[in-house]
Structure formats: C-alpha cells, structure tokens
N, C-alpha and C. Protein backbone atom coordinates (compact mmCIF):
# COMPACT_ATOMS: atom_id res chain seq x y z
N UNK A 1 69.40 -29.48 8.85
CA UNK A 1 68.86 -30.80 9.12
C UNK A 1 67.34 -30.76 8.95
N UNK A 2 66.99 -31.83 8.73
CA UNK A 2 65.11 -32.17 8.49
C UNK A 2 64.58 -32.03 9.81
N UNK A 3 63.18 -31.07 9.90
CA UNK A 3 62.99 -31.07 11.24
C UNK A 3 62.25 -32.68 11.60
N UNK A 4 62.91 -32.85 12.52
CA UNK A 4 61.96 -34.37 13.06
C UNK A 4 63.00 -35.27 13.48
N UNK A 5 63.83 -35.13 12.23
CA UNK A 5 64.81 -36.13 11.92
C UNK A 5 65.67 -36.88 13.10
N UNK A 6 65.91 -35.69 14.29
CA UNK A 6 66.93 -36.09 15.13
C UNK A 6 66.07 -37.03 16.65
N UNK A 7 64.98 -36.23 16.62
CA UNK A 7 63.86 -37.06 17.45
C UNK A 7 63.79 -38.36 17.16
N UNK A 8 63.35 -38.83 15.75
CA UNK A 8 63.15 -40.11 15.46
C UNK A 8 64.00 -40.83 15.57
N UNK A 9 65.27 -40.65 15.31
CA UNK A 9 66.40 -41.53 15.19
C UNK A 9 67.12 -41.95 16.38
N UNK A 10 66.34 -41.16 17.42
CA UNK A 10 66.99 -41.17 19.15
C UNK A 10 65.71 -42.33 19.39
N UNK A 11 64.57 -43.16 18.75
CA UNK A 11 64.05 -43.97 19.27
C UNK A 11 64.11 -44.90 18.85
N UNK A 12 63.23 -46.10 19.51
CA UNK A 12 63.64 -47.49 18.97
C UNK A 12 63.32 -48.04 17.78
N UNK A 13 62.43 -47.20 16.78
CA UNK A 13 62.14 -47.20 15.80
C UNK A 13 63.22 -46.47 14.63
N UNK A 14 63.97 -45.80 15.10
CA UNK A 14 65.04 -44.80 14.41
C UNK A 14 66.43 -46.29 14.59
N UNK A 15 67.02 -46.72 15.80
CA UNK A 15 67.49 -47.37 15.76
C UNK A 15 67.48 -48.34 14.75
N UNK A 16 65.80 -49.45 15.10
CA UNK A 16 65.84 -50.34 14.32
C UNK A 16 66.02 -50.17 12.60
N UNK A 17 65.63 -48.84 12.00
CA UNK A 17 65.65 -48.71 10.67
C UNK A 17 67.53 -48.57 10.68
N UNK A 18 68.19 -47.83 11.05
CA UNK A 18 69.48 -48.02 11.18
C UNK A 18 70.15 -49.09 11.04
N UNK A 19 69.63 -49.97 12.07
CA UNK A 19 70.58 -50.75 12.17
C UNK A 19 70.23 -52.27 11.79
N UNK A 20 68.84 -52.53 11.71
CA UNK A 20 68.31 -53.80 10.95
C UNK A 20 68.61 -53.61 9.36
N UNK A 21 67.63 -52.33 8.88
CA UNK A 21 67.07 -51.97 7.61
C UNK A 21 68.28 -51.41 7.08
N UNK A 22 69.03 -50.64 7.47
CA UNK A 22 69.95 -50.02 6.61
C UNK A 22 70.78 -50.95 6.90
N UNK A 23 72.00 -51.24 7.54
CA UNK A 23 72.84 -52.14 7.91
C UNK A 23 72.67 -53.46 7.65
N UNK A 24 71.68 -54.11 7.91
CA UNK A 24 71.81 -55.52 7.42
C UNK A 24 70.92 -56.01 5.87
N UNK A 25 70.61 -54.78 5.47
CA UNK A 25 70.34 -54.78 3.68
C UNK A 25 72.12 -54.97 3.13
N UNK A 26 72.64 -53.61 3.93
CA UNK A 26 74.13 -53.81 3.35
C UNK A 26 74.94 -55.21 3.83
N UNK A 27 74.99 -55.80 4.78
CA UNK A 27 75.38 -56.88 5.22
C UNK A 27 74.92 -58.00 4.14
N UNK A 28 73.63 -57.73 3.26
CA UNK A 28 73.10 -58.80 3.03
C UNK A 28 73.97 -58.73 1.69
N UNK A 29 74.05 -57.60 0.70
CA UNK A 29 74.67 -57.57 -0.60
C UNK A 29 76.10 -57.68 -0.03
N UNK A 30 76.93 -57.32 1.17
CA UNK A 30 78.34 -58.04 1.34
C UNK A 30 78.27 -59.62 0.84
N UNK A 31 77.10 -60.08 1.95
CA UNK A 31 77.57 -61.32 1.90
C UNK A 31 77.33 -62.36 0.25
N UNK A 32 76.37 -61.31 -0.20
CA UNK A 32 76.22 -61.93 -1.49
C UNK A 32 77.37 -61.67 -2.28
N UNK A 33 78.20 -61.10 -2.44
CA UNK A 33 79.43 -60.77 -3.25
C UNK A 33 79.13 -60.05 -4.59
N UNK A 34 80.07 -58.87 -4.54
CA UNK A 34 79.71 -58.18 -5.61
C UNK A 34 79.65 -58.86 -6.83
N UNK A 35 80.23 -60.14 -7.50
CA UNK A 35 79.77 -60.39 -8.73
C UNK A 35 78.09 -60.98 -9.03
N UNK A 36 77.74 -61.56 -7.78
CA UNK A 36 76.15 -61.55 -7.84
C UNK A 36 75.46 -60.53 -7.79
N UNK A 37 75.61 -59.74 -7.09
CA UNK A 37 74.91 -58.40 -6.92
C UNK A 37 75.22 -57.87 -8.16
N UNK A 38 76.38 -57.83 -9.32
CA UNK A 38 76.16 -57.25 -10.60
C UNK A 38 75.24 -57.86 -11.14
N UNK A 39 75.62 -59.36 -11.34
CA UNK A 39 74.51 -60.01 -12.08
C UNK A 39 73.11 -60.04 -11.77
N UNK A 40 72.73 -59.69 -10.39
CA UNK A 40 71.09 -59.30 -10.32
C UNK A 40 70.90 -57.95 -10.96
N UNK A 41 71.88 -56.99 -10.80
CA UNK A 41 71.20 -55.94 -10.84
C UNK A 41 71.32 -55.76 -12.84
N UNK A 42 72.23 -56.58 -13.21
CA UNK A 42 71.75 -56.53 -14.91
C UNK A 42 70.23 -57.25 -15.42
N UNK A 43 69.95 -58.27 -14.32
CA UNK A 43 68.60 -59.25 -14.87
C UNK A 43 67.21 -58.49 -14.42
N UNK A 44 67.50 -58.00 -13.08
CA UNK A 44 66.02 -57.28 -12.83
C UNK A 44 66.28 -55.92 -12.30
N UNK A 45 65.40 -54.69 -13.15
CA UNK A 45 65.29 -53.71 -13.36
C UNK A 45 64.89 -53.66 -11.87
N UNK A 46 63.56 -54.10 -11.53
CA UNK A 46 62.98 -53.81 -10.29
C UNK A 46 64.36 -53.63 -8.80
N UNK A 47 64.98 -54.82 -9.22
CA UNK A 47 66.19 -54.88 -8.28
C UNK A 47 67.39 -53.52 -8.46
N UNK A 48 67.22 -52.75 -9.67
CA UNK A 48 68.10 -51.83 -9.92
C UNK A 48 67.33 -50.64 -8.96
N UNK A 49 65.86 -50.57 -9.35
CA UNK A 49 65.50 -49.41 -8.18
C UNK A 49 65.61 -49.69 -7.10
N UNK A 50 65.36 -50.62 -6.64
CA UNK A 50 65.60 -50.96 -5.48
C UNK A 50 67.04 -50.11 -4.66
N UNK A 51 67.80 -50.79 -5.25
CA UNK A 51 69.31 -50.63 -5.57
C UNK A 51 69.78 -48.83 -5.39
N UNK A 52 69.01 -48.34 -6.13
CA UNK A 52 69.36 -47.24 -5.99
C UNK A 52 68.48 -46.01 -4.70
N UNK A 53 67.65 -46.64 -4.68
CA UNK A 53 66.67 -46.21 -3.92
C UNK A 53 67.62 -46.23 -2.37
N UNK A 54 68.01 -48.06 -1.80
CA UNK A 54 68.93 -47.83 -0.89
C UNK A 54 70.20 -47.01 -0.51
N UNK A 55 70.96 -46.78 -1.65
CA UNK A 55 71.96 -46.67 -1.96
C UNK A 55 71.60 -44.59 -1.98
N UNK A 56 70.52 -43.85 -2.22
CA UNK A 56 70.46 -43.01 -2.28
C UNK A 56 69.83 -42.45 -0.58
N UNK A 57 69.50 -43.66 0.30
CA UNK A 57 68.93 -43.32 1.22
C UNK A 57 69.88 -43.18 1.74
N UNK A 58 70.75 -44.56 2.14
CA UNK A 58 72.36 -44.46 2.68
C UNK A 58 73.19 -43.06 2.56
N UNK A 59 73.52 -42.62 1.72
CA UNK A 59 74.07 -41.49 1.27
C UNK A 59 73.27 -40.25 1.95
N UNK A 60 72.07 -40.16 1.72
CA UNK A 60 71.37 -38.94 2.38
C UNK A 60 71.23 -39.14 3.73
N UNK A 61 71.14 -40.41 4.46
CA UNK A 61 71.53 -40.43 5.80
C UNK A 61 72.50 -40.13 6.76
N UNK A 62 73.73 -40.55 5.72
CA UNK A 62 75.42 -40.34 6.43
C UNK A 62 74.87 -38.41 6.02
N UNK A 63 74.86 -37.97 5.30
CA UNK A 63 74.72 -36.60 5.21
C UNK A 63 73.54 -35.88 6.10
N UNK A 64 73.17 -36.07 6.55
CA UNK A 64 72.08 -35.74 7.37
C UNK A 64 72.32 -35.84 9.01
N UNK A 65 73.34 -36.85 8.96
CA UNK A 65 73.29 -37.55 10.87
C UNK A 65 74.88 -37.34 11.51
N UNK A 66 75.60 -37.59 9.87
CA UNK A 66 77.57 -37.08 10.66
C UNK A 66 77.77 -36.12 11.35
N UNK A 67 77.33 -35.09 10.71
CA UNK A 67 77.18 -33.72 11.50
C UNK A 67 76.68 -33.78 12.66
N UNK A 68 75.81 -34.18 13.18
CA UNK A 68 75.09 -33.67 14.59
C UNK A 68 76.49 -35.12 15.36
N UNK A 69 76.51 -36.24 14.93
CA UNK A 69 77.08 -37.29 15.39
C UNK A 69 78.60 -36.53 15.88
N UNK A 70 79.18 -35.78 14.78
CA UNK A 70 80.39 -35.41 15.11
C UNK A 70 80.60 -34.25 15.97
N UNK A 71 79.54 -33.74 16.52
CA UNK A 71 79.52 -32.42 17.04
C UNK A 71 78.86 -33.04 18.45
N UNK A 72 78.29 -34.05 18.38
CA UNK A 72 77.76 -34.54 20.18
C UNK A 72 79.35 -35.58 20.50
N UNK A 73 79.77 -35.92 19.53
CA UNK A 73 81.21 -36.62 20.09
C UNK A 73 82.41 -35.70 20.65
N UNK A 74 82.34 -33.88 19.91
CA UNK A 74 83.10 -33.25 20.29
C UNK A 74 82.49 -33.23 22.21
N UNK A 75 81.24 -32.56 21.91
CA UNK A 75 80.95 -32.17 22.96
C UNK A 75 81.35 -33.18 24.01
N UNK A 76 81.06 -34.64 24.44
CA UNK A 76 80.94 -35.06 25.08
C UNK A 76 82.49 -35.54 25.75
N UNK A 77 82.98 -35.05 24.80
CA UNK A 77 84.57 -35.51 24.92
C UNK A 77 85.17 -34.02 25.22
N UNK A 78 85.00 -33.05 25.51
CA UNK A 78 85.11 -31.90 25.59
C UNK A 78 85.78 -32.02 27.13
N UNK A 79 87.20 -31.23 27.87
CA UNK A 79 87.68 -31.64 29.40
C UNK A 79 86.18 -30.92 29.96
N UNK A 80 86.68 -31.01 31.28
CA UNK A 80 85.69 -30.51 32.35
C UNK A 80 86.24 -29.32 32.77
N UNK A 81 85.41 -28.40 33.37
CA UNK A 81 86.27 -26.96 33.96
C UNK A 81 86.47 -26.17 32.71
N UNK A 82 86.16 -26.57 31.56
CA UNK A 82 86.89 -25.90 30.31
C UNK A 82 85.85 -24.42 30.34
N UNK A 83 86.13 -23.41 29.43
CA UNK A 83 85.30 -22.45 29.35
C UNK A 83 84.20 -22.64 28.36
N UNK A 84 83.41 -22.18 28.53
CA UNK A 84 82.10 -22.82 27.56
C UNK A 84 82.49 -22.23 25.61
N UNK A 85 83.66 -21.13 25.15
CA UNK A 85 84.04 -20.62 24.31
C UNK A 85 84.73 -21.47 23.78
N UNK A 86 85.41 -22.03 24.52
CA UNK A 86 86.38 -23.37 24.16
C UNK A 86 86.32 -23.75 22.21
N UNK A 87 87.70 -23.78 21.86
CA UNK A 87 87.31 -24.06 20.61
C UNK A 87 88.27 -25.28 20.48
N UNK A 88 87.56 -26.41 19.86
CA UNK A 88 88.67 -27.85 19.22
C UNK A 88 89.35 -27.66 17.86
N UNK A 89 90.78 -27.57 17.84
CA UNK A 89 91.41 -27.81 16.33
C UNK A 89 91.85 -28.56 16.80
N UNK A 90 92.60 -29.18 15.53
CA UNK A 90 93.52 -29.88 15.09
C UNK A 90 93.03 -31.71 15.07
N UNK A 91 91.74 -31.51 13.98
CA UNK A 91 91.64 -32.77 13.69
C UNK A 91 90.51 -33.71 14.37
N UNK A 92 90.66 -34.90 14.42
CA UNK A 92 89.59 -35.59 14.83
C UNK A 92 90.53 -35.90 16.26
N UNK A 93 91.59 -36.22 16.67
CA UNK A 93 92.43 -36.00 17.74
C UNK A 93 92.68 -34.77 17.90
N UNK A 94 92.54 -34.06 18.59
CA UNK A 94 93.11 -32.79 18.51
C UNK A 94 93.33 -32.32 19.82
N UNK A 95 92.78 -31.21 19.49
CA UNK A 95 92.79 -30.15 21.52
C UNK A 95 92.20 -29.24 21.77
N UNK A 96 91.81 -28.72 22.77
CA UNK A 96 90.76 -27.34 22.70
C UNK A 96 92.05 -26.05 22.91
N UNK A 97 91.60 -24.63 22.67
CA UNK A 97 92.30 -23.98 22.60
C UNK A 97 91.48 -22.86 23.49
N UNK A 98 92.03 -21.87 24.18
CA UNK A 98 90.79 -20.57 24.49
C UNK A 98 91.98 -19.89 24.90
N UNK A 99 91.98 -18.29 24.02
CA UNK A 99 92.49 -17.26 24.90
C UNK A 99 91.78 -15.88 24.82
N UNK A 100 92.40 -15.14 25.63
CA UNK A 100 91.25 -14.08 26.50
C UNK A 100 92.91 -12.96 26.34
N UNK A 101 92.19 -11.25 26.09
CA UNK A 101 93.13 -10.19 26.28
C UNK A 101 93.07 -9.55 27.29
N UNK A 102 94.29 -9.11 27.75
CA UNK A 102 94.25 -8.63 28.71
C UNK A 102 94.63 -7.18 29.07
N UNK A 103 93.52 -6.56 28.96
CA UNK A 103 93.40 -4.99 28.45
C UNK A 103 94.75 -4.03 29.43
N UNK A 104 94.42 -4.34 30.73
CA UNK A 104 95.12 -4.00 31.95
C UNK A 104 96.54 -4.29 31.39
N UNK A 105 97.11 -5.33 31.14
CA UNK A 105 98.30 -5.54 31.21
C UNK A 105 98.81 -5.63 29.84
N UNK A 106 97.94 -5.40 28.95
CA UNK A 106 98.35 -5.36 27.41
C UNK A 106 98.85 -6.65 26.78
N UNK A 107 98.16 -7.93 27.11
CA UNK A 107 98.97 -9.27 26.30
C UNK A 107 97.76 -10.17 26.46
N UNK A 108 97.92 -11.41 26.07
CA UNK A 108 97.01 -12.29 25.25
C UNK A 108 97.46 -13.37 26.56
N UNK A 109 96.33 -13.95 27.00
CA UNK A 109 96.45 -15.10 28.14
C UNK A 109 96.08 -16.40 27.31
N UNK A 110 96.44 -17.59 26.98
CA UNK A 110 95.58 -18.83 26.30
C UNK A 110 96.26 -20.04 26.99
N UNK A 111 94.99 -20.73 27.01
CA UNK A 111 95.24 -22.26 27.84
C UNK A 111 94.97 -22.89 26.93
N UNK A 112 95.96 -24.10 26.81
CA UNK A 112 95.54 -24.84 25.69
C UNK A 112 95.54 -26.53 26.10
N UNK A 113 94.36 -27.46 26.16
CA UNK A 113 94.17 -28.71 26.94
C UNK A 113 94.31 -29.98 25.84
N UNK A 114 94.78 -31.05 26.20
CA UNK A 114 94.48 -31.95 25.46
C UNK A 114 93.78 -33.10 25.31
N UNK A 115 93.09 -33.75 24.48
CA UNK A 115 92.23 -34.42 24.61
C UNK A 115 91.59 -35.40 26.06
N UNK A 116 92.79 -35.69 27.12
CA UNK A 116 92.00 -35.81 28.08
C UNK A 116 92.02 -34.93 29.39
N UNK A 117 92.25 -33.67 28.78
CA UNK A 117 91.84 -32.79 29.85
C UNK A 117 93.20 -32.27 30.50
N UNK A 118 94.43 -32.54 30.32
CA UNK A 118 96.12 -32.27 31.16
C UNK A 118 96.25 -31.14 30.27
N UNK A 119 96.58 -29.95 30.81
CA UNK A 119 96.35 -28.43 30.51
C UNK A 119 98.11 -28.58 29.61
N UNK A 120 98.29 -28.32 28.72
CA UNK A 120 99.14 -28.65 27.45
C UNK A 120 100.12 -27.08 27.59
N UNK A 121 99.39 -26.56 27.77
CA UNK A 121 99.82 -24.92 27.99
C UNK A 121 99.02 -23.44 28.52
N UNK A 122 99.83 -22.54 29.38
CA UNK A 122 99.06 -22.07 30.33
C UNK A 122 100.03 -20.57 30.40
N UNK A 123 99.42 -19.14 29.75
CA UNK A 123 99.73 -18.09 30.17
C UNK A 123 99.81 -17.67 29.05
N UNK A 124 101.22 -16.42 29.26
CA UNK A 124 100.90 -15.17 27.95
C UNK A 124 101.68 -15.33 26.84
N UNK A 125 100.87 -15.51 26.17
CA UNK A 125 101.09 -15.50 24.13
C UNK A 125 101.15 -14.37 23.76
N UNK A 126 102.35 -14.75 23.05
CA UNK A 126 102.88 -13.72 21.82
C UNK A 126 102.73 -13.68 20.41
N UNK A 127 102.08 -12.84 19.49
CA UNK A 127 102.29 -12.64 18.13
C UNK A 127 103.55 -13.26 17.59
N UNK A 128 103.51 -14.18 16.72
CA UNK A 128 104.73 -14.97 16.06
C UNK A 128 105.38 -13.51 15.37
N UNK A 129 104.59 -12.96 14.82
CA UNK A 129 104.97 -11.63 13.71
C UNK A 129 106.04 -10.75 14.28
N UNK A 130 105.97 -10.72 16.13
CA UNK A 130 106.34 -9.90 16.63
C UNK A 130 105.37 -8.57 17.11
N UNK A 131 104.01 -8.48 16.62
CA UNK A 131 103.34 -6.90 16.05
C UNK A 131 102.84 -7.04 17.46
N UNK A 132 102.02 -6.47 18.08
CA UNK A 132 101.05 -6.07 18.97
C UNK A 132 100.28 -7.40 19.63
N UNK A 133 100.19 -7.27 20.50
CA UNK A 133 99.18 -8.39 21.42
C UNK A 133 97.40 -8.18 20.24
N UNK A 134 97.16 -9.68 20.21
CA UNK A 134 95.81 -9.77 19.58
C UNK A 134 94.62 -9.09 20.78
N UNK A 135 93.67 -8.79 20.09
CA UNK A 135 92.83 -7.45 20.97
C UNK A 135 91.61 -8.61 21.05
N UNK A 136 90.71 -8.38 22.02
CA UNK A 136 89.80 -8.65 21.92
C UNK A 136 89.28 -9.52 20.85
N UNK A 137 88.63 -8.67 20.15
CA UNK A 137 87.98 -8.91 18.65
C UNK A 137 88.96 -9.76 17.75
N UNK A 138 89.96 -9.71 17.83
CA UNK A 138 91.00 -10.08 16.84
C UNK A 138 91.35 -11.64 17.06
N UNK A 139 90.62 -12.21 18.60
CA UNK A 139 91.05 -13.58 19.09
C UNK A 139 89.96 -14.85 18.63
N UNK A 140 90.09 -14.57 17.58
CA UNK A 140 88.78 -15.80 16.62
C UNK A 140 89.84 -17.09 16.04
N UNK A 141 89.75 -18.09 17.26
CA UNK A 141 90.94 -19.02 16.85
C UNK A 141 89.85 -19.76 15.71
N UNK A 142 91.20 -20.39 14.90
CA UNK A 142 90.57 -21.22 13.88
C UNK A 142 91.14 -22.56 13.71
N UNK A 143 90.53 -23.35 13.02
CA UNK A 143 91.57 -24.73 13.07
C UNK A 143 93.24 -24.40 12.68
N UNK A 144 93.52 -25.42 13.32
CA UNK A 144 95.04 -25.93 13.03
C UNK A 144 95.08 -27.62 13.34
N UNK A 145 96.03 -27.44 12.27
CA UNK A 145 97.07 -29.26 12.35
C UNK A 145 98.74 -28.93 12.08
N UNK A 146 98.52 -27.57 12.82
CA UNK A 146 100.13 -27.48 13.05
C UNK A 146 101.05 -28.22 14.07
N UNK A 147 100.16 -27.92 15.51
CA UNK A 147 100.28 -28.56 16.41
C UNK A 147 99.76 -27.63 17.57
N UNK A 148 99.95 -28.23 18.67
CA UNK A 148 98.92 -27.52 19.62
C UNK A 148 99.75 -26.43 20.43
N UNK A 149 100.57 -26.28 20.40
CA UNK A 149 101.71 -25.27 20.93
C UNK A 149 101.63 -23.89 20.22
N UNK A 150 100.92 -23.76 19.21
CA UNK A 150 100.82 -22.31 18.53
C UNK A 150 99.09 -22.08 18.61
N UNK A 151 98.75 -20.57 18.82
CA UNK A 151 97.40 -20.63 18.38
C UNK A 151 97.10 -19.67 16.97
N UNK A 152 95.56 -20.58 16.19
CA UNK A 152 96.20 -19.61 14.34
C UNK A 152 94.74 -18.89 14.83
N UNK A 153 95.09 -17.87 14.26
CA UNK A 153 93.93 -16.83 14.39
C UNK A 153 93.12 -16.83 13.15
N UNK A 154 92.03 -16.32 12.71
CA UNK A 154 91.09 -15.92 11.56
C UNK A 154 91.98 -15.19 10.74
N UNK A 155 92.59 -14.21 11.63
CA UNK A 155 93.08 -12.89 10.75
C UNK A 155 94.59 -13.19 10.55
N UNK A 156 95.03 -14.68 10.52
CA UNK A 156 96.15 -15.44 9.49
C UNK A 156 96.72 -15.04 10.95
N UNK A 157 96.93 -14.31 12.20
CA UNK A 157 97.90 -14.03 12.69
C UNK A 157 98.19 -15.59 13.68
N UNK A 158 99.39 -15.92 14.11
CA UNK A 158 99.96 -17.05 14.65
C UNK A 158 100.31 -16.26 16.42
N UNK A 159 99.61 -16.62 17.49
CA UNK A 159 100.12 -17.01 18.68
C UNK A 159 101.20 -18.12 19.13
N UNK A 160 101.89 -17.71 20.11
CA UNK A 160 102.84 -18.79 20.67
C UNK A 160 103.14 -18.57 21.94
N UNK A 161 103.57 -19.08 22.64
CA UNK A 161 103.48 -19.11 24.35
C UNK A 161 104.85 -18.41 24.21
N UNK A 162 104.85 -17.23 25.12
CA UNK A 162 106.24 -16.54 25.36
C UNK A 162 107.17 -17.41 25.83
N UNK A 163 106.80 -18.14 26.89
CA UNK A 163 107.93 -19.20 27.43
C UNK A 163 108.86 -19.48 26.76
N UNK A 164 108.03 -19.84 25.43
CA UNK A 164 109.19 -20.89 24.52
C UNK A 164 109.06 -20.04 23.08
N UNK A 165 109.27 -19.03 22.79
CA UNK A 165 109.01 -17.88 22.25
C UNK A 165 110.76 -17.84 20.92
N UNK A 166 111.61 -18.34 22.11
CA UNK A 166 113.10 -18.38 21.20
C UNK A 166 112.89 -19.70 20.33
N UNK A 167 112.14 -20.81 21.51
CA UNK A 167 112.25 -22.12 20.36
C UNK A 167 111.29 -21.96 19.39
N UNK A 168 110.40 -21.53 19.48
CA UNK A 168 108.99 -21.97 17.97
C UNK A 168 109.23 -20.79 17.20
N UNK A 169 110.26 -19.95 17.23
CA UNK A 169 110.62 -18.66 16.48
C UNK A 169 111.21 -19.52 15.52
C-alpha cells in the first residue's frame, strides 16, 4: 500500500473524495446513459482524458483500499474468546479454524467456530490418510470451501474430527 494512503482516507477529506468525487462523477455518467457518454467521449478528446484519467483512478483505488477493507471486515467480525492464531477459510462466509498438537498425548486438538461465534466443532482430529497425528510444524491450515467439518493443511494433508471419523471417511 502507498504510505499515507490509509490515514487520509480515514478523514473527512478522504471520505469526501470517495464519496462526492469518485461516486457521484460515476452516478453522474449512470445517469447520463451510456449512449451519451459514447457520444461525448467520440466529440471531445478533452472529455476522453478526462474519462480515462477517472476511470484509471477508480481502478487504482478499488486496488489499493479492498485489501485493507477486507481484512478490517475479517477482523472485526472475527468471534470473541477466539485465539489470536485463528485462521478464516472458506470464503467470504466462512469460519475460523485453530488446532494445536498435543505432544503428551500424541493427537491434534482443533476448534472450529462459525461466523457468529457457536463453536461448530471441538476436540481430537484425525489424519483423513489415516498416517500419524499432524506435528506441530505441520499444522499450517489453509483455505477451504469444502466445508467446515474437515481441516486442509499446507502440506495437502486433510483433518477430521474423530467423532465422526466413520461418516466423513
């Protein structure tokens, strides 16, 4: 990101360019209808930079601001009590996932919550493969849109809650 960028846009001057200047330029060519807006932009050149000038700001803005936008919406929507490791898959709905090994007893503990916080699943996961409990190091969950009942690891390997270990087999 541009340094500055996120300061300015948190004030009332960042707002107003947002949402007067960018937004109601675009409001203004809606309401003009795209066959006028072709026909200006074939008669005056000046109106073509223009044109592109907005149209290139727009674009470098959504690219510049989604990111931080989509990452303060995770956060803020994030349950309470959760562990600060907490990781969200599965989408723009999704769920947080976190599990922890358990050296002492040799198996994989993971809680898995859903978007408003009602704990979805709770205790010891098993390797889908069958192979060895995931170690430490080996517990780097990654997205999924499988569903929230399995956890997918980095290293391709698939968790699943022993409980139900016969059904998701």
């Amino acid at each position: 990101m541009i340094p500055g960028v996120g300061q300015f846009m948190a004030t009332d001057a960042g707002n107003f360019f947002n949402f007067v200047v960018l937004c109601g330029g675009l409001n203004a060519l809606l309401i003009l209808g795209a066959s006028k807006v072709l026909h200006l932009l074939r008669d005056s050149m000046r109106l073509r930079v223009v044109a592109a000038v907005v149209t290139t700001v727009l674009v470098a803005r959504a690219q510049l601001i989604m990111p931080r936008i989509d990452r303060d919406a995770l956060e803020r929507s994030t349950p309470r009590d959760v562990p600060r490791d907490v990781v969200h898959v599965g989408g723009a709905v999704g769920w947080w996932q976190h599990c922890t090994y358990d050296s002492a007893r040799n198996f994989d503990t993971c809680r898995i919550w859903n978007r408003g916080g009602l704990i979805l699943e709770d205790g010891e996961f098993v390797p889908h493969d069958g192979g060895a409990p995931a170690r430490t190091d080996e517990l780097e969950i990654t997205d999924s849109r499988y569903g929230p009942y399995e956890v997918r690891l980095c290293n391709g390997r698939i968790l699943i809650p022993k409980a139900r270990e016969g059904e998701l087999k």
